[in-house]
C-alpha atoms as a PDB file:
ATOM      1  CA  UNK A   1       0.000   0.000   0.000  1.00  0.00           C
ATOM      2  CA  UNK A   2       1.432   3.481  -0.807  1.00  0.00           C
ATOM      3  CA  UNK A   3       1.675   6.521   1.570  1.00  0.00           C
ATOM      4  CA  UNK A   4      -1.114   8.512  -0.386  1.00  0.00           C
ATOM      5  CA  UNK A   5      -3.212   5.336   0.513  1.00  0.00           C
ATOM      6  CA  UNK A   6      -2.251   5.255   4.499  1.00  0.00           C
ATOM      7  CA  UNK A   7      -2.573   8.958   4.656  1.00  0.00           C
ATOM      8  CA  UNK A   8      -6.355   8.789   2.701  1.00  0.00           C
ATOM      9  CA  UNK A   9      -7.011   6.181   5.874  1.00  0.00           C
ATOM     10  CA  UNK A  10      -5.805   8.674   8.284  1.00  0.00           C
ATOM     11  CA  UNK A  11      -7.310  11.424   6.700  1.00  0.00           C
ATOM     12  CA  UNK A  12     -10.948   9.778   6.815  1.00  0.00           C
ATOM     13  CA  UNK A  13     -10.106   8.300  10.550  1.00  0.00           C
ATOM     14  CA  UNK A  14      -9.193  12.165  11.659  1.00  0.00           C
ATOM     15  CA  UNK A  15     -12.561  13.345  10.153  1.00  0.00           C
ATOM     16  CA  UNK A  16     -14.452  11.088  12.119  1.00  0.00           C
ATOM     17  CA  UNK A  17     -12.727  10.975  15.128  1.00  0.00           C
ATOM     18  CA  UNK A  18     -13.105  14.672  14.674  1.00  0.00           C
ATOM     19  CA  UNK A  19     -16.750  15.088  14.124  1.00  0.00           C
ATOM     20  CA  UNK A  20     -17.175  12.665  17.230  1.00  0.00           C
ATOM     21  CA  UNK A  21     -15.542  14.886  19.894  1.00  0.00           C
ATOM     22  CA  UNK A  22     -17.189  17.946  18.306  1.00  0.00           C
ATOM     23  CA  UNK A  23     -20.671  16.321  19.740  1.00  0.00           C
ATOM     24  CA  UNK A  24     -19.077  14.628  22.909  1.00  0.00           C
ATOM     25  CA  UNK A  25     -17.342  17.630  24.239  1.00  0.00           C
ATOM     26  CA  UNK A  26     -19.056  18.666  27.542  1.00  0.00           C
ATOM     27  CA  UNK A  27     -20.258  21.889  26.915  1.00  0.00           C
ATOM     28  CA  UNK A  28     -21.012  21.524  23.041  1.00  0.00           C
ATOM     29  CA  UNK A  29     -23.886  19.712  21.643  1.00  0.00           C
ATOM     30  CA  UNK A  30     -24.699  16.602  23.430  1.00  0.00           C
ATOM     31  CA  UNK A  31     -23.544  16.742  26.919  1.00  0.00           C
ATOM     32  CA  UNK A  32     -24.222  20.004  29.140  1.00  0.00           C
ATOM     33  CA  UNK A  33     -24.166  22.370  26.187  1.00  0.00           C
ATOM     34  CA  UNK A  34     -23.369  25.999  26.840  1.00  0.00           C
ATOM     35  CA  UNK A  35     -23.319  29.141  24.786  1.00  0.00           C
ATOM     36  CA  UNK A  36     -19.371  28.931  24.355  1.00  0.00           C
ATOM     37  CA  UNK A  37     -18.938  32.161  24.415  1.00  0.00           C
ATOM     38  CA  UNK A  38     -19.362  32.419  28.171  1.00  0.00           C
ATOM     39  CA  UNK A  39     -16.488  31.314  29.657  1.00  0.00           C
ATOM     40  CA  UNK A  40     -17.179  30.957  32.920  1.00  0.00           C
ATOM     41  CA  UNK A  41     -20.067  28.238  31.939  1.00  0.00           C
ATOM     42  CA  UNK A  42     -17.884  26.660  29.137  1.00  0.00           C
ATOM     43  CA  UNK A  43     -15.400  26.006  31.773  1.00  0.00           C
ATOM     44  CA  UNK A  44     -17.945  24.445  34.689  1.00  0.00           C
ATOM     45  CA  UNK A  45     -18.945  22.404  32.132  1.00  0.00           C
ATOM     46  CA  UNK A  46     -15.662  20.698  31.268  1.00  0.00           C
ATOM     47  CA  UNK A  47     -15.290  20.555  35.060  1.00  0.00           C
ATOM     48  CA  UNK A  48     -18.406  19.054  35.718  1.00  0.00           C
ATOM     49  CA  UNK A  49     -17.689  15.998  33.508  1.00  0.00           C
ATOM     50  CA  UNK A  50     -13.737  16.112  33.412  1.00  0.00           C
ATOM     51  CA  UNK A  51     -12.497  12.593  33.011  1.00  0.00           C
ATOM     52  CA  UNK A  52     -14.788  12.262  29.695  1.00  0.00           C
ATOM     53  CA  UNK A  53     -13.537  16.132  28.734  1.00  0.00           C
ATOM     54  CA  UNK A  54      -9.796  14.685  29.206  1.00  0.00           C
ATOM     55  CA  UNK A  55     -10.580  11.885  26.360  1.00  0.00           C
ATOM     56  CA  UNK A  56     -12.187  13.790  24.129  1.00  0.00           C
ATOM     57  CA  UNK A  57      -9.486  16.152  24.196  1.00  0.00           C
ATOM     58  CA  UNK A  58      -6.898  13.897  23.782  1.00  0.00           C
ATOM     59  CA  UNK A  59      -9.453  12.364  20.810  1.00  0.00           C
ATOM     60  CA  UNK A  60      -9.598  15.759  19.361  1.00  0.00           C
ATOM     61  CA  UNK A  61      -5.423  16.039  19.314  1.00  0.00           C
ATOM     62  CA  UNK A  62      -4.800  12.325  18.146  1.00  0.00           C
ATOM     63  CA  UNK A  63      -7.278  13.483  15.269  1.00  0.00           C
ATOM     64  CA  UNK A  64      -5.193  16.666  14.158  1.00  0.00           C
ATOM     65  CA  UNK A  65      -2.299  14.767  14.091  1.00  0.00           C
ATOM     66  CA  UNK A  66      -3.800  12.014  11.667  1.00  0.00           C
ATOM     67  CA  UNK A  67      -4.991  14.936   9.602  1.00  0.00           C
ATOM     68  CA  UNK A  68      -1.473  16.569   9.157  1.00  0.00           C
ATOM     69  CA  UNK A  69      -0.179  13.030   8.266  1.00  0.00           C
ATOM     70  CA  UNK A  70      -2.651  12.703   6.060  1.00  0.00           C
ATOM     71  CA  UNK A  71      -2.295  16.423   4.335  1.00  0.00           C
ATOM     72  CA  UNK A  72       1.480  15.881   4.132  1.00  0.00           C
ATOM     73  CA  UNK A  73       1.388  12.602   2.418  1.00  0.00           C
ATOM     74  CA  UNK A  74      -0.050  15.391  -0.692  1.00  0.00           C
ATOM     75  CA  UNK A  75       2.709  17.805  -0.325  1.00  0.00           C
ATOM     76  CA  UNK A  76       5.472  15.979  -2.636  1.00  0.00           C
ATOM     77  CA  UNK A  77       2.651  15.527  -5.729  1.00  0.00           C
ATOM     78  CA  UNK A  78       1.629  19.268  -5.175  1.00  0.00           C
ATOM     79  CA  UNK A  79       5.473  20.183  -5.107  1.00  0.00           C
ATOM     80  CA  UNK A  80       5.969  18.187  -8.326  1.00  0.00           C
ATOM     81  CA  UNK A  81       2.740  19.879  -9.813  1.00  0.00           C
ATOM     82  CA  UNK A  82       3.169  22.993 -12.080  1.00  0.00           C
ATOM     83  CA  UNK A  83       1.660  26.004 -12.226  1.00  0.00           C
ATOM     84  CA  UNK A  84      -0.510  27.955  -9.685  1.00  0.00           C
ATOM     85  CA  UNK A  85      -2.691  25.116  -8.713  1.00  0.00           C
ATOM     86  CA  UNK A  86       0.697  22.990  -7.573  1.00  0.00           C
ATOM     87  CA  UNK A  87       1.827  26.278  -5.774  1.00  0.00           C
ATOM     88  CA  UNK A  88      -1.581  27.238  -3.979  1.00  0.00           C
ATOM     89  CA  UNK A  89      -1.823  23.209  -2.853  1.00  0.00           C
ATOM     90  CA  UNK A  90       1.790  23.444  -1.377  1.00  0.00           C
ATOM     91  CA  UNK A  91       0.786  26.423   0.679  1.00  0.00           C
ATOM     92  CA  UNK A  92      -2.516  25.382   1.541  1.00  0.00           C
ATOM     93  CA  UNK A  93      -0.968  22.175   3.175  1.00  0.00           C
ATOM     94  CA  UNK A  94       1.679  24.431   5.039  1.00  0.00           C
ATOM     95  CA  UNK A  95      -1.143  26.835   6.262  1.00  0.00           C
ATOM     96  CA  UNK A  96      -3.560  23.817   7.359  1.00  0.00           C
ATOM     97  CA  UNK A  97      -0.695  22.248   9.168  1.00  0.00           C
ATOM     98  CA  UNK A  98       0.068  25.573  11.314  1.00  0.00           C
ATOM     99  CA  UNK A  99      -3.724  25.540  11.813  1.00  0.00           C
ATOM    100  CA  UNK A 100      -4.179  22.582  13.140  1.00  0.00           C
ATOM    101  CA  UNK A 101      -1.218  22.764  15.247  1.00  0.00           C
ATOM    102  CA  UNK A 102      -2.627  26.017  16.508  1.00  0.00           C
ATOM    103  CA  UNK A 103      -5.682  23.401  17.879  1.00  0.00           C
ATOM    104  CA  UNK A 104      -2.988  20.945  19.265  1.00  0.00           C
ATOM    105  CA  UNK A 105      -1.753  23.878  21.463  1.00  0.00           C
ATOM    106  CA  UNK A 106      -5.305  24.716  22.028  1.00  0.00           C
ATOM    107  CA  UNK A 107      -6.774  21.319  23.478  1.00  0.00           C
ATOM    108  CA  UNK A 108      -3.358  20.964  25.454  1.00  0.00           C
ATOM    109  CA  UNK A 109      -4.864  23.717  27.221  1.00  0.00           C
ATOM    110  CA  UNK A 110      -8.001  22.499  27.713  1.00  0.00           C
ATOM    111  CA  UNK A 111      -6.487  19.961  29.605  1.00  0.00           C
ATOM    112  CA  UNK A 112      -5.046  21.912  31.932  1.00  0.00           C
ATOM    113  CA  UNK A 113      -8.201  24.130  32.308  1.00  0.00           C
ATOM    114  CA  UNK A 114      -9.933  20.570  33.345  1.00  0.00           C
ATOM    115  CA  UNK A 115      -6.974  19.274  35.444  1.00  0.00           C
ATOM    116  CA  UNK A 116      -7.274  22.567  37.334  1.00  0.00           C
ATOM    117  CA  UNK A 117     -10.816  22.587  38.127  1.00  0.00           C
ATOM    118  CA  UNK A 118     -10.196  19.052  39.160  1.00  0.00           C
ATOM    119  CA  UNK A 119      -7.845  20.161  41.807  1.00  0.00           C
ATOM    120  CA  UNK A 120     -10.853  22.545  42.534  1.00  0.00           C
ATOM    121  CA  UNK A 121     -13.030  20.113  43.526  1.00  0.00           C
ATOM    122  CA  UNK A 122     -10.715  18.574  45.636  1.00  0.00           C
ATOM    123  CA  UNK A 123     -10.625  21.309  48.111  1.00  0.00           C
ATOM    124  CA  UNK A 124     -13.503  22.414  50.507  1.00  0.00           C
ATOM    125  CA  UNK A 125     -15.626  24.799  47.978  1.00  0.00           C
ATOM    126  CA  UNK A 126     -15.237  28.359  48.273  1.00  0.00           C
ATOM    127  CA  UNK A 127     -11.753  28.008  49.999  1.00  0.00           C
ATOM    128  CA  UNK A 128      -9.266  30.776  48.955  1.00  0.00           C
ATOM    129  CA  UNK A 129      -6.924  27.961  47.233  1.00  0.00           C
ATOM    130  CA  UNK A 130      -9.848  26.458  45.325  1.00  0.00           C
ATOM    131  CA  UNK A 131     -10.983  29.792  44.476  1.00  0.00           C
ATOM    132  CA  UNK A 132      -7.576  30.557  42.883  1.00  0.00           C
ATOM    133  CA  UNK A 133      -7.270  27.430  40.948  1.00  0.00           C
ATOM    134  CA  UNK A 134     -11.059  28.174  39.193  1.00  0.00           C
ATOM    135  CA  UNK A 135      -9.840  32.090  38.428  1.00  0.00           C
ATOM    136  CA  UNK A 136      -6.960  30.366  36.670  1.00  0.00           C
ATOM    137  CA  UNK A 137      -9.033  27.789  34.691  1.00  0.00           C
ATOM    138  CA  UNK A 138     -11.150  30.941  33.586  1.00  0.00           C
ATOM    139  CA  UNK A 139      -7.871  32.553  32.439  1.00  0.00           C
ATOM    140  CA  UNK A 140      -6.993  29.633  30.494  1.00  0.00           C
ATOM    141  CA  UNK A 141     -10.136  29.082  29.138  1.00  0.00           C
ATOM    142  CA  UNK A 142     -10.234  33.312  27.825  1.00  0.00           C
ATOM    143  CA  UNK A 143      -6.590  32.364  26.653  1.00  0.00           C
ATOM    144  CA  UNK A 144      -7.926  29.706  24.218  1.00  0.00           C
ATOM    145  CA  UNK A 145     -10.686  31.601  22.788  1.00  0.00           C
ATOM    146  CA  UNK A 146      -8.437  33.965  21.712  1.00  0.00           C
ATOM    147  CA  UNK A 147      -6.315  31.102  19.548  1.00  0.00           C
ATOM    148  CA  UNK A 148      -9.911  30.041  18.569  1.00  0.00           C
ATOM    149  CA  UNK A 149      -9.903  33.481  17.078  1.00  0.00           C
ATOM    150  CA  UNK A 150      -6.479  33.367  15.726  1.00  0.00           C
ATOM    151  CA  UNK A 151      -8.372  29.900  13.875  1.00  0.00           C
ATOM    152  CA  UNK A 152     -11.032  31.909  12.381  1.00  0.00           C
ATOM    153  CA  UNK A 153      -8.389  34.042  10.503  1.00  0.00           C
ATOM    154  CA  UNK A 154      -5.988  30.990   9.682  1.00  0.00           C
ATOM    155  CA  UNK A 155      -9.486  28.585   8.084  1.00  0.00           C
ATOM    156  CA  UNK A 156     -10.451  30.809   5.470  1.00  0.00           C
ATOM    157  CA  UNK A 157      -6.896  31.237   3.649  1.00  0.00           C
ATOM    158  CA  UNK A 158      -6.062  27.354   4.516  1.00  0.00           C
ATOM    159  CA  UNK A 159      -9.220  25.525   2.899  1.00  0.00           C
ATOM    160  CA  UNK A 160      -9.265  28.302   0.141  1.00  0.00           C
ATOM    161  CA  UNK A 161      -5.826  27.386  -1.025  1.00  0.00           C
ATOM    162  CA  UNK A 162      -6.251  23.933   0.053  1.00  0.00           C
ATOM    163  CA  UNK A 163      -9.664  23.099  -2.466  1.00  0.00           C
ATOM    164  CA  UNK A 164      -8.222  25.477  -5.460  1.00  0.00           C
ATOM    165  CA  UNK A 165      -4.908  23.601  -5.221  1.00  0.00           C
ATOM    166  CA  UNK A 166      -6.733  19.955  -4.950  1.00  0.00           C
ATOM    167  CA  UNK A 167      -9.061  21.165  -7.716  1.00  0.00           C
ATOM    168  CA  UNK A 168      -6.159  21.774 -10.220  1.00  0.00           C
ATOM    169  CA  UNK A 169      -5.182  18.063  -9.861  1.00  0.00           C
ATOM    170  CA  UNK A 170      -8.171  16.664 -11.634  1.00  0.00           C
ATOM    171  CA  UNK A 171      -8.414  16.938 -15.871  1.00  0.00           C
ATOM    172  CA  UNK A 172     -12.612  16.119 -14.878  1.00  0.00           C
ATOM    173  CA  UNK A 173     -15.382  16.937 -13.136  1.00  0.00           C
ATOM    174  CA  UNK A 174     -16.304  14.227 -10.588  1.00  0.00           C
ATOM    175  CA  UNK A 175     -16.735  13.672  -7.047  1.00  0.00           C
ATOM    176  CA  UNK A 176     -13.090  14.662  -6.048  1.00  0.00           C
ATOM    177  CA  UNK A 177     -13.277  17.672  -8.266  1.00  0.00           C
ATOM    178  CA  UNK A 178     -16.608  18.792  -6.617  1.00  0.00           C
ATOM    179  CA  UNK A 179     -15.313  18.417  -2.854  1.00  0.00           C
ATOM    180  CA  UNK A 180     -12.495  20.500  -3.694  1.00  0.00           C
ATOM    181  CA  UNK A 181     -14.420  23.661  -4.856  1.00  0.00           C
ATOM    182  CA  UNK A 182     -17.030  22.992  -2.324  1.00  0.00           C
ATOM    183  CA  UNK A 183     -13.945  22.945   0.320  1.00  0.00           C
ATOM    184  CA  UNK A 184     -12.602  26.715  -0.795  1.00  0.00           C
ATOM    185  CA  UNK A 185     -16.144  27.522  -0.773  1.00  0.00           C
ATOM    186  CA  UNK A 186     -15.915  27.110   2.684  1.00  0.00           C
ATOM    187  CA  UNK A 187     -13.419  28.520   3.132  1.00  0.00           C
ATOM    188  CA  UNK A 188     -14.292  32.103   1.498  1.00  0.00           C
ATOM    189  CA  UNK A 189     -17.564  31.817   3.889  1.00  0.00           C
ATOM    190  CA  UNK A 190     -15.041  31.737   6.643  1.00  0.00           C
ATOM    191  CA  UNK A 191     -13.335  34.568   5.362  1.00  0.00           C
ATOM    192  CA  UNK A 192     -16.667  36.733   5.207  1.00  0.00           C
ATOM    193  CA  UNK A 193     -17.899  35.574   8.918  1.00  0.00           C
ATOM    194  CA  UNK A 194     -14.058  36.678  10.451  1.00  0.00           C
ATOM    195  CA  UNK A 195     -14.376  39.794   8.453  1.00  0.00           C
ATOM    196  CA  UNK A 196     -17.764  40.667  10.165  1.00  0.00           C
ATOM    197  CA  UNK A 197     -16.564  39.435  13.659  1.00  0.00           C
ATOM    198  CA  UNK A 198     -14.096  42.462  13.502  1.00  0.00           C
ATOM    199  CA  UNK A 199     -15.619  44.319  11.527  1.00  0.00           C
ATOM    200  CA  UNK A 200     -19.148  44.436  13.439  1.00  0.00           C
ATOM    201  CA  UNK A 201     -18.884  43.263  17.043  1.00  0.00           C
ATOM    202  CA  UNK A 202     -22.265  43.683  17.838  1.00  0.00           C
ATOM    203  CA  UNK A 203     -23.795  41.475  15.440  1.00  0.00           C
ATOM    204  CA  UNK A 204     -25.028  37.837  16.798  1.00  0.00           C
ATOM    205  CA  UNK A 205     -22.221  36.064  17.807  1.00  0.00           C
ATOM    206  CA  UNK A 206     -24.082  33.063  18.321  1.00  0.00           C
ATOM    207  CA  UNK A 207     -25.690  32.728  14.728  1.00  0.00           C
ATOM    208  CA  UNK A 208     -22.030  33.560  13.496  1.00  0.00           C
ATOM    209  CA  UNK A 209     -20.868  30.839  15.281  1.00  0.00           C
ATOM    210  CA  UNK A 210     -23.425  28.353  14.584  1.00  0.00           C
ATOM    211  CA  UNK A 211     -23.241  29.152  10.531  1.00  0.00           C
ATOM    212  CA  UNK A 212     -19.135  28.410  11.060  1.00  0.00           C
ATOM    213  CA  UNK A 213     -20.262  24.814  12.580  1.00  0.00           C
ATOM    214  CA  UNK A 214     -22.129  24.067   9.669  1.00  0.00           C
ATOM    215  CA  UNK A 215     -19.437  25.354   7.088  1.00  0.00           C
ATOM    216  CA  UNK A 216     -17.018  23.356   9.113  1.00  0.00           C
ATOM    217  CA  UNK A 217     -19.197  19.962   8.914  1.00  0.00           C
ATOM    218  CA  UNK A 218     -19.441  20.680   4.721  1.00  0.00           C
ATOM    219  CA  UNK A 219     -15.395  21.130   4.660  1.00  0.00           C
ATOM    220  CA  UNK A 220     -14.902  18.054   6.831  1.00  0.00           C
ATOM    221  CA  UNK A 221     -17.390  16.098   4.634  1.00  0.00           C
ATOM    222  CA  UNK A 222     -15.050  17.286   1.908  1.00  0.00           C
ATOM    223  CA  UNK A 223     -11.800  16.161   3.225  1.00  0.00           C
ATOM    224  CA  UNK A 224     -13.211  12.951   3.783  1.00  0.00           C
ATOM    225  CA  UNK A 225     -13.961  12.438   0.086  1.00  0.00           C
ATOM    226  CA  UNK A 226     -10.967  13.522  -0.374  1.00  0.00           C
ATOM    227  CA  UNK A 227      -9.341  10.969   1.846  1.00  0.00           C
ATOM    228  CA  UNK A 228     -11.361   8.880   0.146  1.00  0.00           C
ATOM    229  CA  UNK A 229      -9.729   9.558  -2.992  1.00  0.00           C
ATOM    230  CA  UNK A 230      -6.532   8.700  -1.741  1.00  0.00           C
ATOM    231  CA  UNK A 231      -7.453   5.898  -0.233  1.00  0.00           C
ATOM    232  CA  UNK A 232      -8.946   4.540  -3.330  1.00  0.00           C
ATOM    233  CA  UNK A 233      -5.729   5.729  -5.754  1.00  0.00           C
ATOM    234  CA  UNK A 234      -7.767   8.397  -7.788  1.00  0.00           C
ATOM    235  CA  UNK A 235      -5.872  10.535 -10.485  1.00  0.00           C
ATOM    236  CA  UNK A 236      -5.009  13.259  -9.126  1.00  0.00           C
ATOM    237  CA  UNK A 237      -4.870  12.232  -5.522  1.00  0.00           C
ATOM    238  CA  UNK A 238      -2.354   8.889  -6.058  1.00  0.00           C
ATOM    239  CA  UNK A 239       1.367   8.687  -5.319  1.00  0.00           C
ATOM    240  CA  UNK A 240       2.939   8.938  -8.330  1.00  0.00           C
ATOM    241  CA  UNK A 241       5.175   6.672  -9.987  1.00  0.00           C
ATOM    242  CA  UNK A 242       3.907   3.801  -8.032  1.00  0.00           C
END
C-alpha cells in the first residue's frame, strides 16, 4: 500500500474521530451544552464531567495529528505539480498544518483548564486555594478563545488554497473535483464571517458561530472524500510513480 493510501485512511479516521468529539465535548452539543462564548459556563462544564472532557481532548489532538499526516502525504505531488494550482496546494498544506497545530496547542490547554478545576473540587468549595485554581481555569479558558480566534483568521486562507490547489489536480469533473471547490467555498464563507466578527462586534455572535459549525461539517465532509480519494488511488490524488 502506498503513503497517499495510508494517509487517505488517516485522513478519513481524523474526520471522524473529529466530528465525534465535536458532539461529545461537555459543553457543546450533546452533553451540558453551553453558549461557548461564556467562559465561565464553558469552563464548569468541562469541570463538571472532566475525566470524559480529558478523552475527548486527547481524541480531538490524536485526530489533528492524523490529519497533518494525512495532508502531508499530498505535499510531494503538489510540489511536483506545475503552475498555480501545484503552488496554492503546497501552501494550503503548510497553512492547514500551522492551523491545526494552533488546535494541538489549544486542546493541550483544555487539559489543563480541566486538570485545574479538578484540583478545585478537591478542596472544601469556596476556599481561597480552590478559588484561585477556578480564576486560573477561567484565564486559560479566555486564553484559548483567543487562539480560537487566531483559527477563524488561519481557516479561510487554509481551505481556500487547500480546495483550489486539490481542484487543479483533476483533468474532470467528478466527485473529487466537486469536494475541492465545495472545500474553498468554505473557506471564502469563513473569510466573510471573520471579516464581520471584527468588523461588526455587535452582530449575533451566536448565529455567526453556529453558521461556522455548519461550514465546518461541509469542509470536513469534503476532506473525507478527499481521503477517500486517496485511499482509493484516484488521479489526481495517487502517489505517483507507483
Amino acid at each position: 500500500m502506498t503513503t497517499t493510501r495510508y494517509a487517505g485512511i488517516a485522513m478519513m479516521a481524523s474526520i471522524a474521530l473529529l466530528l465525534a468529539t465535536s458532539w461529545l465535548l461537555p459543553g457543546r452539543t450533546i452533553i451540558d451544552p453551553v453558549d461557548q462564548t461564556d467562559f465561565l459556563a464553558a469552563r464548569d462544564a468541562l469541570g463538571d464531567t472532566a475525566l470524559l472532557a480529558h478523552w475527548v481532548t486527547f481524541a480531538e489532538i490524536v485526530s489533528m495529528l492524523l490529519m497533518t499526516f494525512g495532508a502531508l502525504a499530498l505535499y510531494p505531488l503538489a510540489s511536483r505539480q506545475g503552475g498555480l494550482g501545484g503552488r496554492l496546494l503546497q501552501f494550503g498544506i503548510i497553512v492547514s498544518v500551522i492551523e491545526w497545530s494552533f488546535l494541538i496547542v489549544a486542546a493541550g490547554m483544555r487539559h489543563f483548564v480541566i486538570h485545574l478545576m479538578q484540583r478545585s473540587e478537591q478542596l472544601v468549595a469556596g476556599s481561597p486555594l480552590a478559588v484561585e485554581f477556578e480564576a486560573a481555569a477561567l484565564d486559560v479558558q479566555i486564553t484559548i478563545a483567543g487562539i480560537v480566534l487566531s483559527l477563524m483568521a488561519l481557516f479561510p486562507l487554509a481551505t481556500i488554497m487547500l480546495g483550489l490547489g486539490l481542484a487543479s489536480r483533476f483533468s474532470s469533473t467528478g466527485p473529487y473535483k466537486i469536494a475541492s471547490y465545495v472545500l474553498a467555498a468554505g473557506g471564502l464563507a469563513g473569510l466573510v464571517i471573520f471579516l464581520l466578527v471584527i468588523s461588526a462586534p455587535g452582530l449575533d455572535i451566536q448565529t455567526l458561530i453556529w453558521i461556522t459549525s455548519m461550514v465546518l461539517y461541509v469542509d470536513s465532509i469534503c476532506l473525507f472524500i478527499i481521503g477517500l480519494g486517496m485511499y482509493k488511488g484516484r488521479e489526481g490524488l495517487a502517489d505517483e510513480g507507483t
